[in-house]
Protein backbone atom coordinates (compact mmCIF):
# COMPACT_ATOMS: atom_id res chain seq x y z
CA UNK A 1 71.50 -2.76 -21.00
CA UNK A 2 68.43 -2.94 -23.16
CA UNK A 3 68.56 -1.19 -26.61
CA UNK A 4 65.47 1.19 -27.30
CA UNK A 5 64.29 -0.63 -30.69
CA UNK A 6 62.75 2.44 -32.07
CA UNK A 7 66.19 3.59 -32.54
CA UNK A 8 68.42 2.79 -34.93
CA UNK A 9 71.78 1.76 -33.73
CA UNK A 10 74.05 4.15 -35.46
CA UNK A 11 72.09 7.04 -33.39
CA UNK A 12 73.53 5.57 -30.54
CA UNK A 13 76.87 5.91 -31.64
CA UNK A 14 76.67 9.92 -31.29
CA UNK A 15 78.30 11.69 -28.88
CA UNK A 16 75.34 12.84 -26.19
CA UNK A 17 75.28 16.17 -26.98
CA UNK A 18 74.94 15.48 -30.70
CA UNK A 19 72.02 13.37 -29.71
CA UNK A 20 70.26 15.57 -28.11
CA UNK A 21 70.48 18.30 -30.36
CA UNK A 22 69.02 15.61 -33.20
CA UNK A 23 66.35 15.12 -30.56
CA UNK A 24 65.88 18.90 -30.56
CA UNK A 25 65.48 18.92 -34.32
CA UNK A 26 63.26 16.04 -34.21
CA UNK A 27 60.97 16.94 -32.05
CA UNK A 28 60.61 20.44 -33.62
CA UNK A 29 59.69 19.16 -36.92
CA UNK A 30 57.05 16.20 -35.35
CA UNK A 31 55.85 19.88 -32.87
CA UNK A 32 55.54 21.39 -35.88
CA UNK A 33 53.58 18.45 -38.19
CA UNK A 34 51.00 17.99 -35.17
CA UNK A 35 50.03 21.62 -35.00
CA UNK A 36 49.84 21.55 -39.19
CA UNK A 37 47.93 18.65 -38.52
CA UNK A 38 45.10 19.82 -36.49
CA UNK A 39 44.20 22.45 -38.71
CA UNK A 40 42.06 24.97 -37.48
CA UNK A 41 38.35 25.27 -35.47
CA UNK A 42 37.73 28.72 -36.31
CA UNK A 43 36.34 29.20 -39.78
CA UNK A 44 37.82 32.59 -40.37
CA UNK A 45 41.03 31.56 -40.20
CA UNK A 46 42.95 31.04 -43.63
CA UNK A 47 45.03 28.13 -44.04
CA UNK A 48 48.44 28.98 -45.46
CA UNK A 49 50.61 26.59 -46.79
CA UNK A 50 54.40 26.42 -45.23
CA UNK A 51 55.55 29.19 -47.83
CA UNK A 52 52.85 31.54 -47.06
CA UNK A 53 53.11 31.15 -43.55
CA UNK A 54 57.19 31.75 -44.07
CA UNK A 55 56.55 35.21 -45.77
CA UNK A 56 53.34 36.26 -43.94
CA UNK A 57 55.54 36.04 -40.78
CA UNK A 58 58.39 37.90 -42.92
CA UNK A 59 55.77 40.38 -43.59
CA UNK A 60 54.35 41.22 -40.34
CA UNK A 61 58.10 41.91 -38.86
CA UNK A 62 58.67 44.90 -40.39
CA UNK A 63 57.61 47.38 -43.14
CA UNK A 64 56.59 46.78 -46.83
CA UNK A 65 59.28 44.83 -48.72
CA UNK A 66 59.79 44.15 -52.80
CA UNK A 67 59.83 40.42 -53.81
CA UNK A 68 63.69 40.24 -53.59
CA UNK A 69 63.96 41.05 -50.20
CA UNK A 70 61.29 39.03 -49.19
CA UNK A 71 63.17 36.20 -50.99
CA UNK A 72 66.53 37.17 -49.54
CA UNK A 73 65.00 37.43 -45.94
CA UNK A 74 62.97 34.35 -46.25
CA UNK A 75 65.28 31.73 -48.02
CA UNK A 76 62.56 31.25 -50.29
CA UNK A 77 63.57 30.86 -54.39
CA UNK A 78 62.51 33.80 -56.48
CA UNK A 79 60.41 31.75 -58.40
CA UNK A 80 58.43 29.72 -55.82
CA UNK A 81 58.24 33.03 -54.35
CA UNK A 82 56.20 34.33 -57.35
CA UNK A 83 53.65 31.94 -56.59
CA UNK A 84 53.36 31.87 -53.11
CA UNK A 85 52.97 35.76 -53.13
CA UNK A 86 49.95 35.16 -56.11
CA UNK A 87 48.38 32.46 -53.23
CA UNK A 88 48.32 35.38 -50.74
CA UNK A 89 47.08 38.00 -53.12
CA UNK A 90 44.53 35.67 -54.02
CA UNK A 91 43.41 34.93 -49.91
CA UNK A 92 43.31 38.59 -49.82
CA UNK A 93 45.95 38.39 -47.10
CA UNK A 94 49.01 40.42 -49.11
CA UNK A 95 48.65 43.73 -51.11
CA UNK A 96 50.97 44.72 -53.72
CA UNK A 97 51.66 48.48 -54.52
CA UNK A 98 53.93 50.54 -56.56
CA UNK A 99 57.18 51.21 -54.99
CA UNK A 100 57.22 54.73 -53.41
CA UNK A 101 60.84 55.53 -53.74
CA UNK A 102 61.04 54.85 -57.65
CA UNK A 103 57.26 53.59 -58.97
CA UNK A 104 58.68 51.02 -60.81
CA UNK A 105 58.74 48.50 -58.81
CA UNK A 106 56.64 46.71 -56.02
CA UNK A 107 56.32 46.43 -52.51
CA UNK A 108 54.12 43.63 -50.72
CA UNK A 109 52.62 44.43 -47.30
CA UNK A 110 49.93 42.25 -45.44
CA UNK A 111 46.21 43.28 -45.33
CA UNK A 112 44.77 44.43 -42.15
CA UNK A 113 43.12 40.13 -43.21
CA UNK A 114 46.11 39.29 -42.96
CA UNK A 115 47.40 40.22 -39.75
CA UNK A 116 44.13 39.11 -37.98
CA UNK A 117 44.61 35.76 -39.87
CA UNK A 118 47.54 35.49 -37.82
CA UNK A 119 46.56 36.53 -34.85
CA UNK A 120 43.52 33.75 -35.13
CA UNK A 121 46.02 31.36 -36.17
CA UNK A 122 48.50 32.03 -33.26
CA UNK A 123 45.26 32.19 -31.25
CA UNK A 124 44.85 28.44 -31.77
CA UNK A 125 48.58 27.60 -31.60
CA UNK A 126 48.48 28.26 -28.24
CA UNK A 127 45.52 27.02 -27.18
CA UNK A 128 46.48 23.52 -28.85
CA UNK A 129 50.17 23.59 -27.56
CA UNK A 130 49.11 25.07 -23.99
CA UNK A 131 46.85 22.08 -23.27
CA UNK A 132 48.92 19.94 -24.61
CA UNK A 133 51.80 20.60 -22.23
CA UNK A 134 48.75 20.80 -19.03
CA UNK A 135 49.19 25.03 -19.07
CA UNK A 136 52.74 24.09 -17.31
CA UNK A 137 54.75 26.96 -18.12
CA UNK A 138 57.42 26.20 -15.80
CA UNK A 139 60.33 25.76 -18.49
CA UNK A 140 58.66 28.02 -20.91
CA UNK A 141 60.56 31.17 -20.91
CA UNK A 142 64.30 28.99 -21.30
CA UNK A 143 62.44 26.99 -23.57
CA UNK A 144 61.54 30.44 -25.55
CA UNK A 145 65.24 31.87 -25.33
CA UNK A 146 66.51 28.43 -26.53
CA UNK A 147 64.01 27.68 -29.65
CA UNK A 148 65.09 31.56 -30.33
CA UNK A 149 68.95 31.32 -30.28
CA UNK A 150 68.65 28.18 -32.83
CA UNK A 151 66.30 30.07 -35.14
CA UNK A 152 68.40 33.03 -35.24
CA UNK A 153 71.69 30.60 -35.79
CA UNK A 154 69.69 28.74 -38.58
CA UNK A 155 69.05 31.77 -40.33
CA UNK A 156 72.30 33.83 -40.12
CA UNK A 157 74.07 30.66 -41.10
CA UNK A 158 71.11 29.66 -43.67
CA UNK A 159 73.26 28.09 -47.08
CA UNK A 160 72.81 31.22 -50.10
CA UNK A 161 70.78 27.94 -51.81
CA UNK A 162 68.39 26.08 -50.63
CA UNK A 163 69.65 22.37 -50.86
CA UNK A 164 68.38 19.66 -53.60
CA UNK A 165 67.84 16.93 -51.07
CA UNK A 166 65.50 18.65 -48.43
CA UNK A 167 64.75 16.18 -45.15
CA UNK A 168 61.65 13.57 -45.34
């Protein structure tokens, strides 16, 4: 038996199904890095940083929402949240407004810029990740349904802080 050396020896002490799950997890974060990587070919489209693309997507699920339950629904800190919401305003991609139920406080709600920022950004998601698998969309829909389940689990079970030592 040869040992794969781009793989530390202790991985290979977990049982398979652990493994494979870590390979999950990996793979999703070096998916994830590529796509950041590549950036984007059509000039319209508005780069976001991982925070504004967190509550842009937060945004576009559902109706306006004050700061603290964008915070709460996005695991985002109150105070990072603060400045990632100024970084929208300031991309023109977010809109603040007086709350309607009380007028004291706020509600944020994407720009009509905003949702076709997405849509060009998802746009070029696909086309990148598409070609990059040769169009073959045989395992795509379980691959969909899978990717789905563990978000949902990741969120529902999501720790009430965010933790101090966040992965390299």
């Amino acid at each position: 038996m040869t040992k794969n050396p781009s793989r530390p020896a202790r991985l290979s002490r977990r049982p398979a199904a652990e493994e494979r799950w870590a390979e999950l997890a990996d793979l999703a974060l070096i998916i994830s890095r590529e796509i950041q990587y590549r950036g984007y070919s059509d000039e319209r489209t508005v780069s976001l940083t991982q925070s504004e693309g967190i509550v842009m997507r937060y945004l576009l699920q559902g109706e306006a929402a004050a700061p603290s339950q964008i915070a709460a629904g996005t695991g985002l800190q109150r105070t990072n949240l603060s400045t990632t919401l100024r970084g929208l305003e300031q991309k023109g991609l977010i809109q603040r407004q007086a709350n309607p139920t009380d007028g004291r406080g706020v509600t944020v709600s994407p720009t009509e810029h905003g949702r076709s920022n997405l849509a060009l950004a998802r746009h070029e998601w696909a086309t990148a990740v598409g070609a990059a698998a040769d169009h073959d969309t045989t395992h795509l829909d379980a691959t969909l349904i899978l990717l789905t389940a563990v978000k949902d689990g990741l969120v529902r079970t999501r720790p009430p802080t965010p933790s101090a030592h966040p992965p390299a």
